[in-house]
C-alpha atoms as a PDB file:
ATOM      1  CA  UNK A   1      68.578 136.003  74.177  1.00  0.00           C
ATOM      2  CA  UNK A   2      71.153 136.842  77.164  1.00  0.00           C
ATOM      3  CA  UNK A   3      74.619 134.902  76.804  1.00  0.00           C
ATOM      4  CA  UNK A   4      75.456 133.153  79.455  1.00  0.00           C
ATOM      5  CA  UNK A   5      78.041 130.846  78.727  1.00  0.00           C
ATOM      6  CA  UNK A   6      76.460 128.183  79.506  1.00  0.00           C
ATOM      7  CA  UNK A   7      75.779 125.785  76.128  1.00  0.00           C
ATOM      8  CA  UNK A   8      72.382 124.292  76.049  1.00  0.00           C
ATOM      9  CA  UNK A   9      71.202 126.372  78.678  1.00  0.00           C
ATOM     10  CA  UNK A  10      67.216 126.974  78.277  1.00  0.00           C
ATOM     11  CA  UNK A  11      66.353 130.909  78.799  1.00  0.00           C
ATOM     12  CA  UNK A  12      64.409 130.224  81.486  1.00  0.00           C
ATOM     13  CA  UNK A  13      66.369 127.385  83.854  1.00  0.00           C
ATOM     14  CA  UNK A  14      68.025 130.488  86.043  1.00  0.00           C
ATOM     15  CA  UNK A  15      67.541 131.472  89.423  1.00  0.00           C
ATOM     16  CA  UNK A  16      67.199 129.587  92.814  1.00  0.00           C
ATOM     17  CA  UNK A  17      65.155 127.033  91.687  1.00  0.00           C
ATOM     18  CA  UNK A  18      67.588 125.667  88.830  1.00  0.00           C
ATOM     19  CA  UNK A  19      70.399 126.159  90.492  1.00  0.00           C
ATOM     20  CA  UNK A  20      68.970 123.763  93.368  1.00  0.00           C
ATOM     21  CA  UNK A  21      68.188 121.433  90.825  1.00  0.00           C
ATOM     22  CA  UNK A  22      71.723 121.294  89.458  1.00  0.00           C
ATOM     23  CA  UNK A  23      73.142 121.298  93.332  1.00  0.00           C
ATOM     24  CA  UNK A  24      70.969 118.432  93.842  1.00  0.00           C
ATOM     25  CA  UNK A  25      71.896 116.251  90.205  1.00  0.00           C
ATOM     26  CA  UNK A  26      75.959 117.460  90.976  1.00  0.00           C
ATOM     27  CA  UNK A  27      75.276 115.890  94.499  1.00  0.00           C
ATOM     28  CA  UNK A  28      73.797 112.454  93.051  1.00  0.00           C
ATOM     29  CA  UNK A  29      76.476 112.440  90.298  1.00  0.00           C
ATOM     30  CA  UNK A  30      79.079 112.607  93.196  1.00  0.00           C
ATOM     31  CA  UNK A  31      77.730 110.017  95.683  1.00  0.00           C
ATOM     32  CA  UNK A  32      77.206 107.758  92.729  1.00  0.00           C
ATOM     33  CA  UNK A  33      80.572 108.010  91.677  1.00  0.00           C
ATOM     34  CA  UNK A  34      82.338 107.692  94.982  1.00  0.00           C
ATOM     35  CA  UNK A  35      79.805 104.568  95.299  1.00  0.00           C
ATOM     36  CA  UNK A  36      81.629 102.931  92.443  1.00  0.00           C
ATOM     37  CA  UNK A  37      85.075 104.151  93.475  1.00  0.00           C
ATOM     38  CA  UNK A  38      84.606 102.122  96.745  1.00  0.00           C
ATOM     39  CA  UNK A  39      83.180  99.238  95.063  1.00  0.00           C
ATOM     40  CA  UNK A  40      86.078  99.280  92.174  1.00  0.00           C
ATOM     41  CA  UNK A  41      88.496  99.852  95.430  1.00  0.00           C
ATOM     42  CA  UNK A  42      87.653  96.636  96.529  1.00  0.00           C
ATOM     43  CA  UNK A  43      87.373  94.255  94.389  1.00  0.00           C
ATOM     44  CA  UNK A  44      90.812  95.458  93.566  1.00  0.00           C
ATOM     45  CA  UNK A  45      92.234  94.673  96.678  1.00  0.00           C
ATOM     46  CA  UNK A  46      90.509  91.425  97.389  1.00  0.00           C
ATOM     47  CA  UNK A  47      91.327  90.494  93.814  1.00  0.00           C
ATOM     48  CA  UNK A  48      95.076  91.377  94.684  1.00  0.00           C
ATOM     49  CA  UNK A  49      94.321  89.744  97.694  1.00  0.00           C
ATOM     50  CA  UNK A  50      93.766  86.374  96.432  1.00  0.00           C
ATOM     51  CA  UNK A  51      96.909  86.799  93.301  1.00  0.00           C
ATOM     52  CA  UNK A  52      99.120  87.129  96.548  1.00  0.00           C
ATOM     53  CA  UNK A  53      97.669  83.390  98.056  1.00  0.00           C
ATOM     54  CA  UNK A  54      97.917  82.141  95.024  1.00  0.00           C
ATOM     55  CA  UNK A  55     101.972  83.304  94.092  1.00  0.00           C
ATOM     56  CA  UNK A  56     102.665  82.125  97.404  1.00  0.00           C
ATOM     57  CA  UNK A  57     101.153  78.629  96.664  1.00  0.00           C
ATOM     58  CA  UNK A  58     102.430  78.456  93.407  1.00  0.00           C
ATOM     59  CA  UNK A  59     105.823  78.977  95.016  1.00  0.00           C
ATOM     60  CA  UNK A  60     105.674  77.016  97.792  1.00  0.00           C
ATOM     61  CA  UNK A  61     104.474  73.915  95.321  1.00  0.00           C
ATOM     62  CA  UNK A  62     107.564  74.089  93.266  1.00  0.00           C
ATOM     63  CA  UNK A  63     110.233  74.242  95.388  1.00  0.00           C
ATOM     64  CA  UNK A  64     110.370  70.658  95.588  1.00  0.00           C
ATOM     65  CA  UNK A  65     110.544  70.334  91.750  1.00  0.00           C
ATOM     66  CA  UNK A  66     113.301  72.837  91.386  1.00  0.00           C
ATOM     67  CA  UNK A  67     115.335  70.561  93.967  1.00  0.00           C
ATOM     68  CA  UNK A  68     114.586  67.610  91.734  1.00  0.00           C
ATOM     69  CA  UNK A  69     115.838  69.120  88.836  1.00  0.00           C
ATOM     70  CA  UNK A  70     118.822  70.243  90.555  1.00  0.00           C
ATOM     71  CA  UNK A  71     119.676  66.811  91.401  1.00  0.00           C
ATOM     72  CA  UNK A  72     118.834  65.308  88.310  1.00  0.00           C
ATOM     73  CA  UNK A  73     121.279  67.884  87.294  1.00  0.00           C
ATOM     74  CA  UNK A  74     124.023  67.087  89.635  1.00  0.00           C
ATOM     75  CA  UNK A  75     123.621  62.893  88.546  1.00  0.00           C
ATOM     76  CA  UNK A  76     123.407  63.664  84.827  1.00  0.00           C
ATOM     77  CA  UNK A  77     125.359  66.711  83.648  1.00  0.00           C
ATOM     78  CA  UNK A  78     125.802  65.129  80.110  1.00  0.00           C
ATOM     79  CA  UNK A  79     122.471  64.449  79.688  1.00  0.00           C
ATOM     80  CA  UNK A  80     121.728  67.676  81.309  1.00  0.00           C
ATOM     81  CA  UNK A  81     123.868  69.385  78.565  1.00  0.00           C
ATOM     82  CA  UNK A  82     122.285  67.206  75.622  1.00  0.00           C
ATOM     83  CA  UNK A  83     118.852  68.631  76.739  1.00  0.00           C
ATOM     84  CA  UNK A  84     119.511  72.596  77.036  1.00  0.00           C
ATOM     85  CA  UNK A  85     121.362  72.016  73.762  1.00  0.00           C
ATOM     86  CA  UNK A  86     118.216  70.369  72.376  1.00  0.00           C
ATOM     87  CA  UNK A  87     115.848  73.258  73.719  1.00  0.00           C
ATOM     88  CA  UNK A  88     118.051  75.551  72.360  1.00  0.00           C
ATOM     89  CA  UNK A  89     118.129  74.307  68.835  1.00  0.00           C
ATOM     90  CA  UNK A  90     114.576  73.807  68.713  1.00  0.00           C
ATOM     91  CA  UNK A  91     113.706  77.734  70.343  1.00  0.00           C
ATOM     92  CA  UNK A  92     116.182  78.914  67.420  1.00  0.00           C
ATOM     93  CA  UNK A  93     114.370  76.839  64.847  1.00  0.00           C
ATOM     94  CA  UNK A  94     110.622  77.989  65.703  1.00  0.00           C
ATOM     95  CA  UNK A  95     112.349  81.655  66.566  1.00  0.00           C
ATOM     96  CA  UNK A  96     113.895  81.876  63.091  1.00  0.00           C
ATOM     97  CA  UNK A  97     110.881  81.193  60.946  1.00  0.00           C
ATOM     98  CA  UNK A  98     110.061  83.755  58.662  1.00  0.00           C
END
């Protein structure tokens, strides 16, 4: 048997006919994959598509919260103070476990 280099090769797939054959599968193999490239390419962008709606909602929706709190803030500082110290102690507390 003639080495070829070519693993699993049968003996007799050479000449115009095979490599035809393998032109042909090579060609399929291709369009199929640039298929799915285009397809992955897509849905990609119209998934990143809709994340950048939804940020700018998301944003949009809290801005009158964050003014709230700022005021809140300005009215109450003690009370402001009380609760950061609060969150703190209880962050350090659930951190801390072992």
């Amino acid at each position: 048997m003639q080495n070829t280099g070519l693993q699993g090769s049968t003996p007799g797939a050479t000449g115009p006919d095979a490599t035809e054959q393998a032109t042909s599968k090579l060609s399929q193999l291709t369009d199929s994959a640039q298929h799915t490239i285009e397809r992955l390419s897509h849905a990609a962008a119209d998934t990143a598509s809709r994340l950048g709606e939804r940020t700018h909602e998301l944003w949009d929706a809290q801005g009158p919260n964050i003014e709230k709190a700022r005021v809140y803030m300005r009215e109450h500082p003690i009370a402001t103070i009380a609760i950061a110290i609060g969150i703190g102690l209880v962050l350090s507390k659930l951190l801390s476990r072992r």
